[in-house]
N, C-alpha and C. Protein backbone atom coordinates (compact mmCIF):
# COMPACT_ATOMS: atom_id res chain seq x y z
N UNK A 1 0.85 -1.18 0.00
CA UNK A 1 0.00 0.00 0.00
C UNK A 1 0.89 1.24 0.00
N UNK A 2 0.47 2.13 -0.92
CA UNK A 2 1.71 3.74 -1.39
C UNK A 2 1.35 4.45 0.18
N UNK A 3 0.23 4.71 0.38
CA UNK A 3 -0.31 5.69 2.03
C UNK A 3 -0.04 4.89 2.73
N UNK A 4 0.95 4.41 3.44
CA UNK A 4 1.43 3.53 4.71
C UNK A 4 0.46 4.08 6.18
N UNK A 5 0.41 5.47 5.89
CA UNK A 5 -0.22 6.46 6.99
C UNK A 5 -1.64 6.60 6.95
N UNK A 6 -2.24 5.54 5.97
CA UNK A 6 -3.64 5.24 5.82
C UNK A 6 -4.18 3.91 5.99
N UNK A 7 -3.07 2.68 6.13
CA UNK A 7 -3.13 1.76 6.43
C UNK A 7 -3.45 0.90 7.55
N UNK A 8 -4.77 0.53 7.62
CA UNK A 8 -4.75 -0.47 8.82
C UNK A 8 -4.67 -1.79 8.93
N UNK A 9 -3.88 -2.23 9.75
CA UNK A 9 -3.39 -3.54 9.71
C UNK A 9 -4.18 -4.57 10.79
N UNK A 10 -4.87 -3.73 12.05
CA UNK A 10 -5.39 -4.19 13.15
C UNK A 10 -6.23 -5.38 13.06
N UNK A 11 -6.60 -6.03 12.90
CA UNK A 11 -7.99 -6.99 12.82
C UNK A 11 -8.77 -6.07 13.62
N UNK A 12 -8.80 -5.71 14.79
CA UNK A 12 -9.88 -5.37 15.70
C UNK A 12 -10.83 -4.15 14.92
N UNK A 13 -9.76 -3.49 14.41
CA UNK A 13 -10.19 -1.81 13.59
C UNK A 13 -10.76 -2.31 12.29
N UNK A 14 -10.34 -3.31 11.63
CA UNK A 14 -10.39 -3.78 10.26
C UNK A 14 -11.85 -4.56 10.59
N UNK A 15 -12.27 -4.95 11.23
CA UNK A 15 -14.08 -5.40 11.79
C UNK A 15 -14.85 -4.42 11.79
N UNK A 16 -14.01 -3.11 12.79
CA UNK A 16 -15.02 -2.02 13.27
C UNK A 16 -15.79 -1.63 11.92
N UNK A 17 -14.83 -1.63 10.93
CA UNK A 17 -15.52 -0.86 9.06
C UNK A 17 -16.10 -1.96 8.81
N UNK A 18 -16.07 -3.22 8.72
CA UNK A 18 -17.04 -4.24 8.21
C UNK A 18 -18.56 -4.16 9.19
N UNK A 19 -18.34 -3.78 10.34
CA UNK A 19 -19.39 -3.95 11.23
C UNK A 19 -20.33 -2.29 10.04
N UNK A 20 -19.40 -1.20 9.75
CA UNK A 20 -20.25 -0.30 9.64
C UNK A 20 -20.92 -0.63 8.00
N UNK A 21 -20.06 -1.53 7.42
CA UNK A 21 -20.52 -1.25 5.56
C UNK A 21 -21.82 -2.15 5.95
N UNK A 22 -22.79 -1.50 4.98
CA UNK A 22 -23.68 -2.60 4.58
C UNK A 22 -23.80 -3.10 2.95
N UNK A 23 -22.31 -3.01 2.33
CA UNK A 23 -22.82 -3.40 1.36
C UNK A 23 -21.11 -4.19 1.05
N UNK A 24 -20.74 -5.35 0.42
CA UNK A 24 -20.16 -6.03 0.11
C UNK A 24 -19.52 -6.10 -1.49
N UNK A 25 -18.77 -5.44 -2.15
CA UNK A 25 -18.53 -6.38 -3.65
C UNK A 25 -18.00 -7.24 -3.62
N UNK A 26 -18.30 -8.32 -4.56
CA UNK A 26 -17.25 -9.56 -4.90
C UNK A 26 -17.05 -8.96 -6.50
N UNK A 27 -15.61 -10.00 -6.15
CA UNK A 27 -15.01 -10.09 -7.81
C UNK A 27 -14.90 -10.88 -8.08
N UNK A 28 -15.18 -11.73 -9.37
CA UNK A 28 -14.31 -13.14 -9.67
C UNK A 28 -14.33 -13.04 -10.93
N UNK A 29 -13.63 -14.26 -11.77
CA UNK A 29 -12.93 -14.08 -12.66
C UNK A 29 -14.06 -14.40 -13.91
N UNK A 30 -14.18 -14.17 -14.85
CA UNK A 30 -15.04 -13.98 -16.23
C UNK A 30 -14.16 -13.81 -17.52
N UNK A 31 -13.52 -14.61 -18.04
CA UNK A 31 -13.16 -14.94 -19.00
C UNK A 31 -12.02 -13.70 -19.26
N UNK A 32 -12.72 -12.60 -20.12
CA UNK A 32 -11.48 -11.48 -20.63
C UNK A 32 -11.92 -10.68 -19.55
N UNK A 33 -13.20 -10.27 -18.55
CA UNK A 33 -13.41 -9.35 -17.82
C UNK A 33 -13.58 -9.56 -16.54
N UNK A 34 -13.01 -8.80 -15.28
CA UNK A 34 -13.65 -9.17 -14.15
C UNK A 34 -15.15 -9.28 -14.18
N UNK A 35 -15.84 -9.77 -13.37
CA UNK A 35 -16.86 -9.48 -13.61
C UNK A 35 -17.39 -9.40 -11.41
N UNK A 36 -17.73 -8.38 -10.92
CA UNK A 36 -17.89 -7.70 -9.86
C UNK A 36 -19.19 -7.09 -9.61
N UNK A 37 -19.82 -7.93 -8.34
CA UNK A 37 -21.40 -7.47 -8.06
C UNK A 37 -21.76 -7.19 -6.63
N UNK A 38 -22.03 -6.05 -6.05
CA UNK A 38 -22.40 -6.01 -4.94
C UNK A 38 -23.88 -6.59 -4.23
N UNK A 39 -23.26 -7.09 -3.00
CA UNK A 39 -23.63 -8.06 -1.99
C UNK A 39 -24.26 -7.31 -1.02
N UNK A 40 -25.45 -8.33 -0.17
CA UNK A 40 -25.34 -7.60 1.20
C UNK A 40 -24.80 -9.15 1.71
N UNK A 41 -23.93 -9.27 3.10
CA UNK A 41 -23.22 -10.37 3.59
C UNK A 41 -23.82 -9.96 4.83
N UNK A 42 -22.74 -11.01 5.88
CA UNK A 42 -22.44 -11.49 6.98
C UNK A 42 -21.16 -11.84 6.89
N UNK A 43 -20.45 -11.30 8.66
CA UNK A 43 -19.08 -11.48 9.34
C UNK A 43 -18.50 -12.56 9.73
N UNK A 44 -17.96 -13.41 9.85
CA UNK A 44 -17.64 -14.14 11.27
C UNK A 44 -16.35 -14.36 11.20
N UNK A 45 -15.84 -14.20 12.39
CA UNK A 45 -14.01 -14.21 12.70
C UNK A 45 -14.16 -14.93 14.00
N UNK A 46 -13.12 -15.64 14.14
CA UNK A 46 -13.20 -16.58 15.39
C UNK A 46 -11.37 -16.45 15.84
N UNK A 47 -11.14 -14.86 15.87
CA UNK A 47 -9.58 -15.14 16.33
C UNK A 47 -8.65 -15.50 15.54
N UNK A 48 -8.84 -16.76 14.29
CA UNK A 48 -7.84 -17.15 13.26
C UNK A 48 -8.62 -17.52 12.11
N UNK A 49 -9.91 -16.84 11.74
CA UNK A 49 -10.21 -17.61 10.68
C UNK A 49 -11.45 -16.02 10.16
N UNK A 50 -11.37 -15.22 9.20
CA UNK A 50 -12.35 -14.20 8.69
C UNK A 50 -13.15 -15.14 7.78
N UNK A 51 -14.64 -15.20 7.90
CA UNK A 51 -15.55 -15.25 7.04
C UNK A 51 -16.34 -14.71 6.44
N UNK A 52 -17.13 -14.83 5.19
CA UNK A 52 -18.11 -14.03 4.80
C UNK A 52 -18.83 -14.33 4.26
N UNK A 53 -20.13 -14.48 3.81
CA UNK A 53 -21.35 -14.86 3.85
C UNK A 53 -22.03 -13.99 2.89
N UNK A 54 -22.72 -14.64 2.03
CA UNK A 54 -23.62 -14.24 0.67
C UNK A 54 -24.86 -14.91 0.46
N UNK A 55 -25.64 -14.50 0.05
CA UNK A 55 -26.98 -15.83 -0.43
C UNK A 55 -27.17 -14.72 -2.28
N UNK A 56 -27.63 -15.54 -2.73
CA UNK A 56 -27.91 -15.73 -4.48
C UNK A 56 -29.24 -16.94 -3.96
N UNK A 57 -29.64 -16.63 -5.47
CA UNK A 57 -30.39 -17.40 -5.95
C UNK A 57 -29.32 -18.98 -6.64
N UNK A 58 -30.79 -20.14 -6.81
CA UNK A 58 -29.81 -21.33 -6.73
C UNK A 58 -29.26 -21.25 -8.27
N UNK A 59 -29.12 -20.19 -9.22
CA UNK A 59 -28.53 -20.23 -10.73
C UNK A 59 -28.50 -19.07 -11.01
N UNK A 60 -27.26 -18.81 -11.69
CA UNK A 60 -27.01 -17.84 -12.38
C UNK A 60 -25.69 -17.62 -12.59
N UNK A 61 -24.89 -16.45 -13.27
CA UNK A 61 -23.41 -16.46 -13.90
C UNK A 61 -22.96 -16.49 -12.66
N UNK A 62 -23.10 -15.71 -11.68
CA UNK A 62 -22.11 -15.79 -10.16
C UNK A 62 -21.67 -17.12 -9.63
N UNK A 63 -22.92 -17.99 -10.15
CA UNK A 63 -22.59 -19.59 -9.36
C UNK A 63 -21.64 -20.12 -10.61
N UNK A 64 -22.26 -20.16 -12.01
CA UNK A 64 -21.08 -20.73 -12.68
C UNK A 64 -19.65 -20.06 -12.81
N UNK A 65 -19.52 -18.98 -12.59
CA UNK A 65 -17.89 -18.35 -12.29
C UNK A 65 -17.38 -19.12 -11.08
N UNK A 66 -18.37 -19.09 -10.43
CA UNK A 66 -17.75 -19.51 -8.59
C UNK A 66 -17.31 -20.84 -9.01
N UNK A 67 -17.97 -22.15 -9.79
CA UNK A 67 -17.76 -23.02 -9.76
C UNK A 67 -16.47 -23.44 -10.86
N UNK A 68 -16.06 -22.29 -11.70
CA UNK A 68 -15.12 -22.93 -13.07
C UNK A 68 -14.02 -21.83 -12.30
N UNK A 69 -14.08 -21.32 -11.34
CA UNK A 69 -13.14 -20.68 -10.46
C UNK A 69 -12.90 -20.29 -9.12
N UNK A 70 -13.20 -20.65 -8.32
CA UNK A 70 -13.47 -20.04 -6.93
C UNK A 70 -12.60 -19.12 -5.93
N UNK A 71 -11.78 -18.33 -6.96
CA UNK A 71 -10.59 -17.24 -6.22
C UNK A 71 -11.67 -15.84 -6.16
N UNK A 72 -11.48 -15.25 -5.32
CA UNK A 72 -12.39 -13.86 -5.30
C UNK A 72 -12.03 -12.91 -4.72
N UNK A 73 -12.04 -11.74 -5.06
CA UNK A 73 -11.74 -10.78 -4.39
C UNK A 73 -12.92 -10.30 -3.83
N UNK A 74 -12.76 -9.09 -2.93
CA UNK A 74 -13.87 -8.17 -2.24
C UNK A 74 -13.84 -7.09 -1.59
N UNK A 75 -14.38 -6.08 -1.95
CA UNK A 75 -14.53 -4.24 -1.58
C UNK A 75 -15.16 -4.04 -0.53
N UNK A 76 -15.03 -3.63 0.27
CA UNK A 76 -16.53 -2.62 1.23
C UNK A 76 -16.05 -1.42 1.51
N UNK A 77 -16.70 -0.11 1.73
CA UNK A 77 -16.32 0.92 2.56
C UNK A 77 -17.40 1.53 2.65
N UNK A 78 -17.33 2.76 3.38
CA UNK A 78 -17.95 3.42 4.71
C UNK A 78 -17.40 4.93 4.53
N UNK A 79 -17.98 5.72 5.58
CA UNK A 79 -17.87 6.98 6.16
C UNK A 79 -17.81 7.88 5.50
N UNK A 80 -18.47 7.82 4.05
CA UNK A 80 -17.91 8.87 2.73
C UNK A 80 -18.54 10.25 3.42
N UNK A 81 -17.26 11.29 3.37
CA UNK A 81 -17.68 12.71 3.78
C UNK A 81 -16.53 13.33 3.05
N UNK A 82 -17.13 14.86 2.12
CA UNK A 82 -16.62 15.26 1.37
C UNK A 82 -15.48 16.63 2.27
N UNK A 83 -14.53 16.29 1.98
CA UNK A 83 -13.57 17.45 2.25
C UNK A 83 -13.61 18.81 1.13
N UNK A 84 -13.82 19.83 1.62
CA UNK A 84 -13.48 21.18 0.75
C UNK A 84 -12.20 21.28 0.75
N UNK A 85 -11.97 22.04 -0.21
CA UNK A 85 -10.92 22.77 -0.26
C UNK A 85 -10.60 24.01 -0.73
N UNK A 86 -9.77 25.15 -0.97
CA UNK A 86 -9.73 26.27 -1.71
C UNK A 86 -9.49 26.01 -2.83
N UNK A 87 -9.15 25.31 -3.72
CA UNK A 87 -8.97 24.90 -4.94
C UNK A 87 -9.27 23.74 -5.16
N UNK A 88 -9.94 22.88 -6.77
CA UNK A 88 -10.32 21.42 -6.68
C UNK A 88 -9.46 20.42 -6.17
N UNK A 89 -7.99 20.89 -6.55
CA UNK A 89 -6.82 19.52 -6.06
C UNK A 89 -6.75 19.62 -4.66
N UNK A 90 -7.62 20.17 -4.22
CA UNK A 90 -7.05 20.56 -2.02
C UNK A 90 -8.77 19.46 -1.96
N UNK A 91 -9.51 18.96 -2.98
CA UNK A 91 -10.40 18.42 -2.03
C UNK A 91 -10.31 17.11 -1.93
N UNK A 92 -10.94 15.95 -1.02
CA UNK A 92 -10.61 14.98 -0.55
C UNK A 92 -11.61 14.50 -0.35
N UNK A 93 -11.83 13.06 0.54
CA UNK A 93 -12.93 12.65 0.76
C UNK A 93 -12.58 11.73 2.12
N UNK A 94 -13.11 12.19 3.09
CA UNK A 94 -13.06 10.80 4.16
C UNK A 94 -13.81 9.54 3.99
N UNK A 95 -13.24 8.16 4.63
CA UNK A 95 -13.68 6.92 4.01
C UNK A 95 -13.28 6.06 5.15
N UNK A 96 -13.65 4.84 4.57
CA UNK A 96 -12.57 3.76 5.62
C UNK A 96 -12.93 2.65 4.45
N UNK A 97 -12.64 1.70 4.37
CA UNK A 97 -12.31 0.98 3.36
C UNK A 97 -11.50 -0.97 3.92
N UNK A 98 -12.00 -2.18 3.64
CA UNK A 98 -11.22 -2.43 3.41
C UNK A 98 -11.58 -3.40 2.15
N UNK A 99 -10.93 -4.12 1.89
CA UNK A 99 -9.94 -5.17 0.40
C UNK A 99 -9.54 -6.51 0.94
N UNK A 100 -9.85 -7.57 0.53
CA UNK A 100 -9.25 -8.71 0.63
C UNK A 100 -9.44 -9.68 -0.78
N UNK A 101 -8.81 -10.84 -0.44
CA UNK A 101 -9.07 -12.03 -1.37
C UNK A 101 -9.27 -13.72 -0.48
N UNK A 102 -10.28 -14.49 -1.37
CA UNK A 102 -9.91 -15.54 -0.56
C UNK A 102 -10.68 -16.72 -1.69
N UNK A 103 -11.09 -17.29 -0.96
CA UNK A 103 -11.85 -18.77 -2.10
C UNK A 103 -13.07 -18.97 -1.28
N UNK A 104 -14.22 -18.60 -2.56
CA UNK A 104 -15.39 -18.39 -2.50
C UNK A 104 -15.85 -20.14 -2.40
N UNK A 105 -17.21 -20.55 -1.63
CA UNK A 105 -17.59 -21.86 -1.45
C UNK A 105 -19.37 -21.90 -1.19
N UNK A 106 -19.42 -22.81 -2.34
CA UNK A 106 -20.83 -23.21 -2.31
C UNK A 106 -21.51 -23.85 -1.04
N UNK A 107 -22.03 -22.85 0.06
CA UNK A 107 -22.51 -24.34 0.81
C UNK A 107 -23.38 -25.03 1.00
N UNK A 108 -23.02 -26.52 1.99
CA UNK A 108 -24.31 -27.28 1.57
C UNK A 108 -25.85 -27.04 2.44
N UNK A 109 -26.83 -27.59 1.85
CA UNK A 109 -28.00 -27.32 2.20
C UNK A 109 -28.24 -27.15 4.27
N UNK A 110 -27.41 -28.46 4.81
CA UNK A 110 -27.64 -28.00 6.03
C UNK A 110 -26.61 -27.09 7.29
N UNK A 111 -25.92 -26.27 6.33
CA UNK A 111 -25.04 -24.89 6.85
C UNK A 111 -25.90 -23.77 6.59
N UNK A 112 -26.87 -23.55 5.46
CA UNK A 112 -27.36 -22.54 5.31
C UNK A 112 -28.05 -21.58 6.11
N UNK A 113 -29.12 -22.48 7.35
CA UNK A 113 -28.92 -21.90 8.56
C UNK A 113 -28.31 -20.57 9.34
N UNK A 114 -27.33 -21.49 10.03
CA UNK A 114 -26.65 -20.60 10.47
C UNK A 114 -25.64 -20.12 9.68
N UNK A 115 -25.34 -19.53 8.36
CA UNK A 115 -24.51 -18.75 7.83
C UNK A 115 -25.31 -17.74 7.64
N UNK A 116 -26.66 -18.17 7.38
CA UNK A 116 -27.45 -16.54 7.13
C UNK A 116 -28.54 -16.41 8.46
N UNK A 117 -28.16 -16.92 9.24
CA UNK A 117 -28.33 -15.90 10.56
C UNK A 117 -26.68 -14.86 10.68
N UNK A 118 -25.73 -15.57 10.55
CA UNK A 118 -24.58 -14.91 10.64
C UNK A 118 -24.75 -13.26 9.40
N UNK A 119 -25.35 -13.43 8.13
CA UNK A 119 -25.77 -12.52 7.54
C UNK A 119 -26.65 -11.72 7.72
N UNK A 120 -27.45 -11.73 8.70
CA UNK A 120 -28.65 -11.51 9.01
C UNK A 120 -28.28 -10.51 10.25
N UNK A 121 -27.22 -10.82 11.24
CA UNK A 121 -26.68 -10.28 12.48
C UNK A 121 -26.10 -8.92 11.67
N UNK A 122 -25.54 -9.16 10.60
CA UNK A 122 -25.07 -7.33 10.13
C UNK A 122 -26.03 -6.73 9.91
N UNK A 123 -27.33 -6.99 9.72
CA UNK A 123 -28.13 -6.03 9.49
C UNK A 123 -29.23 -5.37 10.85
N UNK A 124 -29.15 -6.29 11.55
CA UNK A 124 -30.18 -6.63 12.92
C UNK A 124 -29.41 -6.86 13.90
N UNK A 125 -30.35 -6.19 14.84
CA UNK A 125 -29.55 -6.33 16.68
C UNK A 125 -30.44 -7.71 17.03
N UNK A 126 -30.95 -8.09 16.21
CA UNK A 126 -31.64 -9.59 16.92
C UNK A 126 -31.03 -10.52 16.83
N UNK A 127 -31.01 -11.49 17.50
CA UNK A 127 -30.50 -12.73 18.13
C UNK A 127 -30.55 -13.94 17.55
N UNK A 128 -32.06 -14.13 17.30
CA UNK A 128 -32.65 -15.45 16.22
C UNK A 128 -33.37 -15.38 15.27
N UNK A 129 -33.42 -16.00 14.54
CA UNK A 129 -34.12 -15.45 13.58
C UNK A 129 -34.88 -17.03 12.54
N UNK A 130 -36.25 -16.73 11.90
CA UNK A 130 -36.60 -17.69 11.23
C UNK A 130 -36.49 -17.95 9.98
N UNK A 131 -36.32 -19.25 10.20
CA UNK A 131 -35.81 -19.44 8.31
C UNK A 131 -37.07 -20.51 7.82
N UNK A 132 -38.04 -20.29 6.75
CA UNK A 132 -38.81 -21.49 6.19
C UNK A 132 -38.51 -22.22 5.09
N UNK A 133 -37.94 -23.63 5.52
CA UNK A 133 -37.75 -24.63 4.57
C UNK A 133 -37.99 -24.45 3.24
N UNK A 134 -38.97 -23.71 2.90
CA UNK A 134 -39.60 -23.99 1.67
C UNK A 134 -38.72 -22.98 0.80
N UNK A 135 -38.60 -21.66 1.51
CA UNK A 135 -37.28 -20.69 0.89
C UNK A 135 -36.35 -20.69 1.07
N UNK A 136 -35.65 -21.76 2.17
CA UNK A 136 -34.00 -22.13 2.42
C UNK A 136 -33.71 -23.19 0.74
N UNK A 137 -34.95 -23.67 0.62
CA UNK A 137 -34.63 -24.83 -0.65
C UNK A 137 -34.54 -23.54 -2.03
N UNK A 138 -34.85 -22.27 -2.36
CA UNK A 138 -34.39 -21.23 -3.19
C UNK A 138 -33.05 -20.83 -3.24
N UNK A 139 -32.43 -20.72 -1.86
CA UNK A 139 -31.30 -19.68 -1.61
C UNK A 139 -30.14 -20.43 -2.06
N UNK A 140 -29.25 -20.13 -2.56
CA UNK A 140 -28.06 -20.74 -2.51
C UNK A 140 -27.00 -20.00 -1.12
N UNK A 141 -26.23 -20.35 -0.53
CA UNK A 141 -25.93 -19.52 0.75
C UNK A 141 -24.00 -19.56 0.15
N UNK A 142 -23.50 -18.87 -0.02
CA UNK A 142 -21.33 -18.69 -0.59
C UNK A 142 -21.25 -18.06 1.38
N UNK A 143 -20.27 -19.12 1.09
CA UNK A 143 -18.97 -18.20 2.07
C UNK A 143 -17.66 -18.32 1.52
N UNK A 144 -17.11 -16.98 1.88
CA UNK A 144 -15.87 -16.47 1.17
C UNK A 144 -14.80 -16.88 2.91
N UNK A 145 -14.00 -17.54 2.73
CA UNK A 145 -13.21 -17.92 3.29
C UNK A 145 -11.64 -16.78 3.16
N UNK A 146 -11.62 -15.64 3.86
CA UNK A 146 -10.33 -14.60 3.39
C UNK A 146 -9.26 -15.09 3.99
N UNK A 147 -8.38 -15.19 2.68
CA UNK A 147 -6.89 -15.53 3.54
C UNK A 147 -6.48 -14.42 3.16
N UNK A 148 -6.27 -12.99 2.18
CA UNK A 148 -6.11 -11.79 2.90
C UNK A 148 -6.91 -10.75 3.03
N UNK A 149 -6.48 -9.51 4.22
CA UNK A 149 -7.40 -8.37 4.20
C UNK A 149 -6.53 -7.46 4.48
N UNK A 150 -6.93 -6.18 4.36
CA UNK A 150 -6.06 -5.28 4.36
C UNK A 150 -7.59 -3.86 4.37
N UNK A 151 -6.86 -2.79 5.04
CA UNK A 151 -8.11 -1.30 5.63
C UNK A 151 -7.43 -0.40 5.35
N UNK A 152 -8.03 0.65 5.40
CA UNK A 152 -7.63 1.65 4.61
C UNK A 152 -8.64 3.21 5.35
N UNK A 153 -8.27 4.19 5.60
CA UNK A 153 -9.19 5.21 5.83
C UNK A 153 -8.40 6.45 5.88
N UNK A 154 -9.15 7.17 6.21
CA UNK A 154 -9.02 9.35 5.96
C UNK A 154 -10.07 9.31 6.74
N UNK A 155 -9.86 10.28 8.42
CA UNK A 155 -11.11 10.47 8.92
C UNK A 155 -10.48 11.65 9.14
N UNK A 156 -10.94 13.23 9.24
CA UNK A 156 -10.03 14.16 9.59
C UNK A 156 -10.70 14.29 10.94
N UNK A 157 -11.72 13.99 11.26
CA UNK A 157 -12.57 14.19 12.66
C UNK A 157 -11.77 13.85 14.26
């Protein structure tokens, strides 16, 4: 990273911005083009292991990319506030940001559960939540398994 002085390396700080994004991109690979679609997810870190959590429908290009490749990248950020300046090159923007990569995974029918309660907890202060059989058999449920991450922010506050 060129801004060393924008860099966060923390895990603890690098959650705090995932706790705030509510919105997720993935990337994966598409022949001559990336091809990159934003998500809403779910967190889970257990100390040595970052997860992340998606539901799709059970078909479409996202599942056949995932399946003829399963490397992925992924975006989120937060806190956008516009800096002035006296001239256009003096203006800026506060953010927080982070970036990783890892290997995206189809899972099976009886994880789906609890991965999207785990998706479900970023959006809601509730606890449990109901799932009906009849629309768990629609969802397809990805978790992105990150082996890296890396944060990024400008807060002048």
């Amino acid at each position: 990273m060129r801004r060393k002085d924008r860099e966060i390396t923390d895990i603890n700080d690098i959650l705090s911005i995932v706790e705030k994004c509510d919105t997720c991109r993935i990337a994966l690979f598409d022949k001559e083009y990336p091809y990159i679609v934003p998500m809403n997810f779910g967190c889970n870190y257990n100390s040595t292991n970052l997860e992340l959590y998606f539901h799709c429908a059970n078909e479409g290009l996202k599942l056949d990319l995932i399946k003829d490749n399963n490397h992925a990248a992924f975006e989120m950020d937060c806190s956008h506030k516009l800096i002035a300046g006296e001239s256009a090159c003096e203006y800026s923007m506060e953010f927080e940001s982070v970036c990783g990569q890892g290997l995206m995974e189809i899972l099976k029918p009886d994880e789906k559960r609890d991965a999207l309660t785990i998706l479900m907890r970023q959006y809601s202060n509730a606890e449990a939540f109901q799932f009906q059989d009849r629309i768990l058999e629609k969802v397809t449920v990805l978790k992105l398994k990150v082996e890296s991450i890396t944060g990024k922010r400008l807060l002048k506050n």
